[in-house]
C-alpha atoms as a PDB file:
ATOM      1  CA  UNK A   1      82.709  94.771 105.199  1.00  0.00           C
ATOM      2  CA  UNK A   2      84.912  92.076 106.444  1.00  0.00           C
ATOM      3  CA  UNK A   3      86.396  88.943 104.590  1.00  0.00           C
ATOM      4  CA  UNK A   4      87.881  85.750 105.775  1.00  0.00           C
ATOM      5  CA  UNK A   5      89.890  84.504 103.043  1.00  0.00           C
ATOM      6  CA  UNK A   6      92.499  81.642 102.860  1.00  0.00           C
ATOM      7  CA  UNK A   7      96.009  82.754 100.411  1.00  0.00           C
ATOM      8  CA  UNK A   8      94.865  80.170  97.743  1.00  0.00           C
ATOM      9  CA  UNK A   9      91.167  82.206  97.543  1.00  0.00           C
ATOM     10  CA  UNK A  10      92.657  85.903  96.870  1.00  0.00           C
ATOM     11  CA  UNK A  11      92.689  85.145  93.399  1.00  0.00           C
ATOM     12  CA  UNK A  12      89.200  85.650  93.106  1.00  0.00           C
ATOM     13  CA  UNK A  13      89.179  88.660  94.414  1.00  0.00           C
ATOM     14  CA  UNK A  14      92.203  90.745  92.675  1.00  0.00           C
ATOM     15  CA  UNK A  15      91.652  94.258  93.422  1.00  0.00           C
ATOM     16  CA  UNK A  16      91.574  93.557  97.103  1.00  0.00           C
ATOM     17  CA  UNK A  17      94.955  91.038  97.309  1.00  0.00           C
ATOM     18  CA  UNK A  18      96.179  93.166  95.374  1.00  0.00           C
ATOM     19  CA  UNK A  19      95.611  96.446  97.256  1.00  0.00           C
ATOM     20  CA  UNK A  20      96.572  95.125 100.424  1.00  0.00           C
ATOM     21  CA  UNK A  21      99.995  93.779  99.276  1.00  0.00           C
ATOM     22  CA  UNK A  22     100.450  97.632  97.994  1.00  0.00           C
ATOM     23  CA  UNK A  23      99.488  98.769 101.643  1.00  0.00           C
ATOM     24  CA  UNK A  24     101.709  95.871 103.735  1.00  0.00           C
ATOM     25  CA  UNK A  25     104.512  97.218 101.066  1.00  0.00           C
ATOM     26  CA  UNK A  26     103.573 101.071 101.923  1.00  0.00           C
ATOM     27  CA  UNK A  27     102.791 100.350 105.598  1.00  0.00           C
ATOM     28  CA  UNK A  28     106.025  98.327 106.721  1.00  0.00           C
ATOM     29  CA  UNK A  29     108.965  98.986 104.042  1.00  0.00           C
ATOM     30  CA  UNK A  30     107.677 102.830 103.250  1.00  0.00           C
ATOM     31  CA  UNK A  31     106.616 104.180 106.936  1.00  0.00           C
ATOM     32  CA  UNK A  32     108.283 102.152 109.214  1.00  0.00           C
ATOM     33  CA  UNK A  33     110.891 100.891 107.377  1.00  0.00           C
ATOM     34  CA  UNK A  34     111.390  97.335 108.574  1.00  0.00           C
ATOM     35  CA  UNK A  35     113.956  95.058 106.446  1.00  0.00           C
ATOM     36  CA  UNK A  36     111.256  93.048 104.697  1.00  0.00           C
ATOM     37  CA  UNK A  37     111.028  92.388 100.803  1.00  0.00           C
ATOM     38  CA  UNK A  38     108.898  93.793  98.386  1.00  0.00           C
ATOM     39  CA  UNK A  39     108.108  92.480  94.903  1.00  0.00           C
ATOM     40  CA  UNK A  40     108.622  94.094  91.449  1.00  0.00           C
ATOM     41  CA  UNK A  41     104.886  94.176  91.667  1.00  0.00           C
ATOM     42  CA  UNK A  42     105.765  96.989  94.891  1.00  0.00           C
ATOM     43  CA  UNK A  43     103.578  93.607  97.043  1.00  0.00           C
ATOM     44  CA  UNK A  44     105.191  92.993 100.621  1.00  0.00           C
ATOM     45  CA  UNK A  45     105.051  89.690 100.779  1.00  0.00           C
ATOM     46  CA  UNK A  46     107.232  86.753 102.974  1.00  0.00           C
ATOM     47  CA  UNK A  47     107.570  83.346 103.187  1.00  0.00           C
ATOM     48  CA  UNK A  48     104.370  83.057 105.656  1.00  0.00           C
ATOM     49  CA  UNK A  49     102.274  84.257 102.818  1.00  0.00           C
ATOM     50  CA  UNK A  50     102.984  80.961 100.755  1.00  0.00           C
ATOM     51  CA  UNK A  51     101.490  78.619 103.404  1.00  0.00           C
ATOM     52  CA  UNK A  52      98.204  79.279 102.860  1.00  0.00           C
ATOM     53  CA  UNK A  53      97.144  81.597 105.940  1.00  0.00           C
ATOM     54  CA  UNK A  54      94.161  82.918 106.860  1.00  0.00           C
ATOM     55  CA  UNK A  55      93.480  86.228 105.810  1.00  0.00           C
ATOM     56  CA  UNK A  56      90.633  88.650 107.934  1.00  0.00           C
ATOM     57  CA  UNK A  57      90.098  91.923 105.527  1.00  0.00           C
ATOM     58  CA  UNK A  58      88.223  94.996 105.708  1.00  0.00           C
ATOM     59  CA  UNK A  59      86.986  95.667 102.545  1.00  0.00           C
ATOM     60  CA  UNK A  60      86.104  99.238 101.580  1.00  0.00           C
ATOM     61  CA  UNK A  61      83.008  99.777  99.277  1.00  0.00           C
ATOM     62  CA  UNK A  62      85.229 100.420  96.486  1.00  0.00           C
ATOM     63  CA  UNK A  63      86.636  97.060  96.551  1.00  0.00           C
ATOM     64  CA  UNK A  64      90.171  97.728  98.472  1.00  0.00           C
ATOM     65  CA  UNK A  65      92.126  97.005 101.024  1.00  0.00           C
ATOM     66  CA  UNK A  66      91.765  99.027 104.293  1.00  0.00           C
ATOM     67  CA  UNK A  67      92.813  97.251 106.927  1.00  0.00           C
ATOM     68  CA  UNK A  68      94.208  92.779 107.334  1.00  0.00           C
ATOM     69  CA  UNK A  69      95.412  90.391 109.338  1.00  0.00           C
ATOM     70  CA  UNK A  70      96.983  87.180 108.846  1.00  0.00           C
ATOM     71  CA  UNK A  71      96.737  84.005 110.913  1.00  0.00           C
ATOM     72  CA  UNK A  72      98.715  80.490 110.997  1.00  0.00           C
ATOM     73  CA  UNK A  73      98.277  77.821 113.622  1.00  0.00           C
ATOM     74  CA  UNK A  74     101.378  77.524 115.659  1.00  0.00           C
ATOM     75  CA  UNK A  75     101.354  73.756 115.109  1.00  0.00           C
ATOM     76  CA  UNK A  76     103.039  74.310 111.849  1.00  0.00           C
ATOM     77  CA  UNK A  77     105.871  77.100 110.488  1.00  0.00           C
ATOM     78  CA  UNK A  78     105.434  80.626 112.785  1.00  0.00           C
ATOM     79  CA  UNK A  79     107.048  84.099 112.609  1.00  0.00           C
ATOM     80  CA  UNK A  80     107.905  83.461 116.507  1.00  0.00           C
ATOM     81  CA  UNK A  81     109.179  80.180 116.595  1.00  0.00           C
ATOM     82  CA  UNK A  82     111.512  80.565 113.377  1.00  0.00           C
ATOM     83  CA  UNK A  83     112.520  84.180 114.358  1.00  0.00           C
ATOM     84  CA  UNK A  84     111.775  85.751 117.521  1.00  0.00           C
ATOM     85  CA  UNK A  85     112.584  82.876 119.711  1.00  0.00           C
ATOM     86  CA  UNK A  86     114.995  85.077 121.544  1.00  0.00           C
ATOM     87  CA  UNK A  87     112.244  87.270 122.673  1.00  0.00           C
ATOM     88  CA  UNK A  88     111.031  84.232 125.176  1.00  0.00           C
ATOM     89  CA  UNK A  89     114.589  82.921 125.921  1.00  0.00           C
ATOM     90  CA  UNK A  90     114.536  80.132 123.434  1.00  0.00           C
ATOM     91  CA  UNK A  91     111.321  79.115 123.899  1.00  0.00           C
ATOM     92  CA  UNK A  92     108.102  78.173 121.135  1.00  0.00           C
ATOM     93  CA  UNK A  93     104.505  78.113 121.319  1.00  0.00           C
ATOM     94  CA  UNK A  94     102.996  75.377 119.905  1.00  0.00           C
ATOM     95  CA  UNK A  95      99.164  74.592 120.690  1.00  0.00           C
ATOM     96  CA  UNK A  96      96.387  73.354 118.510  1.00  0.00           C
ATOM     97  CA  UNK A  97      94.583  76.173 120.715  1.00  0.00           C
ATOM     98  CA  UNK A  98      97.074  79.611 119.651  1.00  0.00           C
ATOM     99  CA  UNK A  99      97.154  80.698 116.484  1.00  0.00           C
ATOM    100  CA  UNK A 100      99.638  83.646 115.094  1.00  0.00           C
ATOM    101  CA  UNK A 101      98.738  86.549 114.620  1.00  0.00           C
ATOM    102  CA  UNK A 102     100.805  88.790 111.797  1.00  0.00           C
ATOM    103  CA  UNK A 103     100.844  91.608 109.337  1.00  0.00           C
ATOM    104  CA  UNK A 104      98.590  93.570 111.310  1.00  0.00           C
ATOM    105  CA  UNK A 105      97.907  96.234 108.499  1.00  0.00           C
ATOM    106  CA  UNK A 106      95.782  99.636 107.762  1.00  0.00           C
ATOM    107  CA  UNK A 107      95.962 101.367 104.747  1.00  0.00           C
ATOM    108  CA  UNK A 108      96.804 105.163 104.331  1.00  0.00           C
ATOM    109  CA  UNK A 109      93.789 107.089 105.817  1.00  0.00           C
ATOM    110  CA  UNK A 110      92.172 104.181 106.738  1.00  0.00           C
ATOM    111  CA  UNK A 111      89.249 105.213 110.265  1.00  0.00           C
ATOM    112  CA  UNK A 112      90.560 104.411 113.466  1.00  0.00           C
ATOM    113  CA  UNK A 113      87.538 101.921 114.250  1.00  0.00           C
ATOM    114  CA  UNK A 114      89.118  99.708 111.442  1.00  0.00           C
ATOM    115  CA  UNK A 115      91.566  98.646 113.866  1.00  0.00           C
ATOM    116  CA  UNK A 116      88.750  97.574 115.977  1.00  0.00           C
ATOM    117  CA  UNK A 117      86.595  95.785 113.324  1.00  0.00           C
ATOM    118  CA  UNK A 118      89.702  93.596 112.559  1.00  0.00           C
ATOM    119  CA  UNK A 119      90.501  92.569 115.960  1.00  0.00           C
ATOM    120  CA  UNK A 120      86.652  91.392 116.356  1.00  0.00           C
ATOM    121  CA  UNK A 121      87.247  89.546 112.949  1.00  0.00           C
ATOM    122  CA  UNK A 122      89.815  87.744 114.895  1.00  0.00           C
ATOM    123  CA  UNK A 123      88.007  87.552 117.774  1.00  0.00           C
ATOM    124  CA  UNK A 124      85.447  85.763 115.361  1.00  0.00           C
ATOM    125  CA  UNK A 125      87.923  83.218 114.422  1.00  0.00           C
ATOM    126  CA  UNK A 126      88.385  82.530 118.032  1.00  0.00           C
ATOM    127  CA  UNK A 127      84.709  81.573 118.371  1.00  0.00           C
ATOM    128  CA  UNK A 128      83.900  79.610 115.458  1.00  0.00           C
ATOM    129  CA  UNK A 129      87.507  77.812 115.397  1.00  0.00           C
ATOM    130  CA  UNK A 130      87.476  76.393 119.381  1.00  0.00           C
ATOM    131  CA  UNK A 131      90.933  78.751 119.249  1.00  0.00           C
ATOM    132  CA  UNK A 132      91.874  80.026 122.739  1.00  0.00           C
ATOM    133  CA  UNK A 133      94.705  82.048 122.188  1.00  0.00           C
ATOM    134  CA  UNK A 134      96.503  84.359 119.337  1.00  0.00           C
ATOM    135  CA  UNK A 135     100.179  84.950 119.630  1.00  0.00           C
ATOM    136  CA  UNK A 136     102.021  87.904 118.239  1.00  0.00           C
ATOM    137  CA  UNK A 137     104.990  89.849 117.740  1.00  0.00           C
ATOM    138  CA  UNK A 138     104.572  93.600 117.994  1.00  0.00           C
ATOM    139  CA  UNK A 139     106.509  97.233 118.318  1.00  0.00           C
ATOM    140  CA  UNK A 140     106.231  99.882 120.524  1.00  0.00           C
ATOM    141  CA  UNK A 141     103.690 102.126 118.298  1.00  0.00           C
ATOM    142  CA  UNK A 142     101.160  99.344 118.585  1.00  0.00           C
ATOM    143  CA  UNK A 143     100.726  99.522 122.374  1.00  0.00           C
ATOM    144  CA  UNK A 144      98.660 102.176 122.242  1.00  0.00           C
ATOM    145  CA  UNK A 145      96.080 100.816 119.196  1.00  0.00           C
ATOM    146  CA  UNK A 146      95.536  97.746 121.552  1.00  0.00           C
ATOM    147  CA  UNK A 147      94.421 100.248 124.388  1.00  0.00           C
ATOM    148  CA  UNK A 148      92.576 101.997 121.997  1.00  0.00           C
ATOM    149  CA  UNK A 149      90.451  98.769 120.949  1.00  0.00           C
ATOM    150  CA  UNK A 150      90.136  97.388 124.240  1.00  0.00           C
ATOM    151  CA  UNK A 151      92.365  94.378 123.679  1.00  0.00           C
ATOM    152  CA  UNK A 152      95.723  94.310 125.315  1.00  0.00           C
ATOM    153  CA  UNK A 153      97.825  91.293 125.408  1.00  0.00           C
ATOM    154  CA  UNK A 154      99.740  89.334 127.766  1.00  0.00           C
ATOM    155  CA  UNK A 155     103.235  90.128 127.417  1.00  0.00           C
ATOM    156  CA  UNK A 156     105.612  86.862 127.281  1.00  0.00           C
ATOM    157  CA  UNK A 157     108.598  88.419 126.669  1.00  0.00           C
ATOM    158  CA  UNK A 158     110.250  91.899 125.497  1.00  0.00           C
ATOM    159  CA  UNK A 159     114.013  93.246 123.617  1.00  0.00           C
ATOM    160  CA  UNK A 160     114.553  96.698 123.632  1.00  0.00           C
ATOM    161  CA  UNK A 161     113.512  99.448 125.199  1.00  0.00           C
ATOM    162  CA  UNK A 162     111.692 102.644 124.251  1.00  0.00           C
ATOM    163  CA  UNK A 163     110.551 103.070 120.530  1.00  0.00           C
ATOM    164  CA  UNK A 164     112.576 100.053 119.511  1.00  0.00           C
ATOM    165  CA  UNK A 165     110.889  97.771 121.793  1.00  0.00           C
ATOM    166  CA  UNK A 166     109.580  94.540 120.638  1.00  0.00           C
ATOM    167  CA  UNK A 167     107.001  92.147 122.486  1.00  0.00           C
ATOM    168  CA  UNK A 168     105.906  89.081 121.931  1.00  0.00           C
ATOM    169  CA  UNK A 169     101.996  88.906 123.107  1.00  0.00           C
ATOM    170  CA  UNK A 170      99.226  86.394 124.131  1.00  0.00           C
ATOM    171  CA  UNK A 171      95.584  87.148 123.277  1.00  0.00           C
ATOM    172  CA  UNK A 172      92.954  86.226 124.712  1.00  0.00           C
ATOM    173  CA  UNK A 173      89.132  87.479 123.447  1.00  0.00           C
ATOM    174  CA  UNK A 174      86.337  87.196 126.247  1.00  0.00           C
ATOM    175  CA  UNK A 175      82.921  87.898 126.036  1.00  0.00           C
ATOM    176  CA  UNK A 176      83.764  91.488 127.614  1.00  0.00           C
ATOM    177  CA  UNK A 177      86.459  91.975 125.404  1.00  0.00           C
ATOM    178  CA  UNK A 178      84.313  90.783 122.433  1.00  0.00           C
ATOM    179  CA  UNK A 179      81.563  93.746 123.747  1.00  0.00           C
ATOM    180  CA  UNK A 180      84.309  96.705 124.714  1.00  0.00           C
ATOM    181  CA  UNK A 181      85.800  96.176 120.910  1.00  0.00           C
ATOM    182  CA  UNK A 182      82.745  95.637 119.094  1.00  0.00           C
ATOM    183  CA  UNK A 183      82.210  99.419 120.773  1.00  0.00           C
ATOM    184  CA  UNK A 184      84.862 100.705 119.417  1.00  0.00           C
ATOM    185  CA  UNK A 185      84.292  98.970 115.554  1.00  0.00           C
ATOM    186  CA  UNK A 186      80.538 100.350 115.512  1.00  0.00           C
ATOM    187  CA  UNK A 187      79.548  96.873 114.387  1.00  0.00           C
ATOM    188  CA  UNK A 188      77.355  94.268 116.086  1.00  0.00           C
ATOM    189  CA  UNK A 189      78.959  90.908 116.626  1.00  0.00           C
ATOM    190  CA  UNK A 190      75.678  89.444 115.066  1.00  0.00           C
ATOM    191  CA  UNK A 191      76.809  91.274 111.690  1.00  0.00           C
ATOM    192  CA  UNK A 192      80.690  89.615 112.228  1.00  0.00           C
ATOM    193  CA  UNK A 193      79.165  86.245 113.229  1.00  0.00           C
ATOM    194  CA  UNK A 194      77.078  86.451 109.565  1.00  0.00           C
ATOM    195  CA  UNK A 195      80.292  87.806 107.574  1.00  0.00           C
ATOM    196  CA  UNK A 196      82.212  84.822 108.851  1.00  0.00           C
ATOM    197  CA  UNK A 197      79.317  82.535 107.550  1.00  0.00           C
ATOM    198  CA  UNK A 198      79.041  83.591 104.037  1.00  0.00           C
ATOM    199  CA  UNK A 199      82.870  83.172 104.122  1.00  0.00           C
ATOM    200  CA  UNK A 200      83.108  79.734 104.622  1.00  0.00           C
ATOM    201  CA  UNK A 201      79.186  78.972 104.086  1.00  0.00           C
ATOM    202  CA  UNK A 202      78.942  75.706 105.168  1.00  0.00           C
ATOM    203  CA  UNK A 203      81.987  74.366 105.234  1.00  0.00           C
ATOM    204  CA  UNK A 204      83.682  74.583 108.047  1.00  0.00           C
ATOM    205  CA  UNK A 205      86.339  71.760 107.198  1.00  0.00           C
ATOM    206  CA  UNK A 206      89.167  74.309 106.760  1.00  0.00           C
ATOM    207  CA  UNK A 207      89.257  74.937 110.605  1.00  0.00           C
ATOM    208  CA  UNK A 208      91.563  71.483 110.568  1.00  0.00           C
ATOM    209  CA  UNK A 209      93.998  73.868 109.976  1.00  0.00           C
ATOM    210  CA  UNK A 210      94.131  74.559 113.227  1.00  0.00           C
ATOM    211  CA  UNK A 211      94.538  70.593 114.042  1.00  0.00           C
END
């Protein structure tokens, strides 16, 4: 199942925070070797993690991690506009209507339509949040996955070439999109649109962090 949970809410849930700290650590330090910091805890965490994102889950029925993403509104602190402004020449984005889009994760073994649910979970987010737009960094290996869900981006802006290519993406999730992915994930959108409302029940305040 999925879960919508904000950084100051994984406490309540400890086996699944921290199982998917274990697989960001195993995922991006382990298999692809990017220069990012794990913990003595063997947690891949950043300085993103301590602003209180958003955090869309797949939880397996054994209570762990098996796919994430995590989500900030680019009117505050973003992985692009702090480090990847070179990708669009010096440029930001900054709209009430993007969010980011980061730490796109799947655990060891994890099923390929994973990939898919967690894009619909976004896709979700995009819905019930007025959100128009995610933005995101990504490598080479993930061009594929998007083909394979059904939701490419709009490239903004590219360094490199070849396997050490990366992009910088816009998102967009229309109600074709929403259908070709929801395909793929083997998962009605009616089931996503109830998982998102027993996450936040009813309270839907926290969207103003998109304000």
């Amino acid at each position: 199942m999925l879960r919508y949970l904000y950084a100051d809410q994984l406490s309540a849930f400890p086996r699944l925070a921290n199982s998917m700290f274990l697989d960001r650590a195993d995922q991006f330090k382990t298999r692809l070797n990017w220069d990012v910091t794990v913990t003595a805890k063997g947690h891949e965490r950043d300085e993103y993690d301590d602003l209180n994102p958003l955090y869309v889950i797949w939880e397996g029925p054994d209570g762990r991690h098996r796919g994430s993403m995590r989500f900030l509104p680019t009117t505050d602190r973003t992985m692009i506009n702090e480090h990847f402004r070179d990708i669009l020449g010096g440029g930001t984005i900054e709209s009430p209507l993007i969010w980011e889009c980061t730490r796109f994760c799947l655990a060891r073994g994890a099923e390929s339509r994973i990939a898919a649910a967690l894009m619909l979970g976004g896709g979700e987010i995009m819905r019930q949040f007025g959100v128009r737009h995610f933005s995101g960094v990504f490598d080479a290996r993930m061009v594929r996955i998007y083909r394979t869900i059904g939701s490419s981006p709009e490239i903004l802006g590219q360094l490199g070439t070849g396997r050490v290519q990366i992009s910088v993406g816009l998102w967009e999730f229309t109600d074709a999109a929403r259908a070709l992915v929801a395909k793929r994930a083997g998962v009605s959108p009616a089931l996503y649109e109830l998982w998102f409302r027993r996450s936040f029940g009813s309270d839907m305040g926290r969207q103003a962090l998109s304000a």
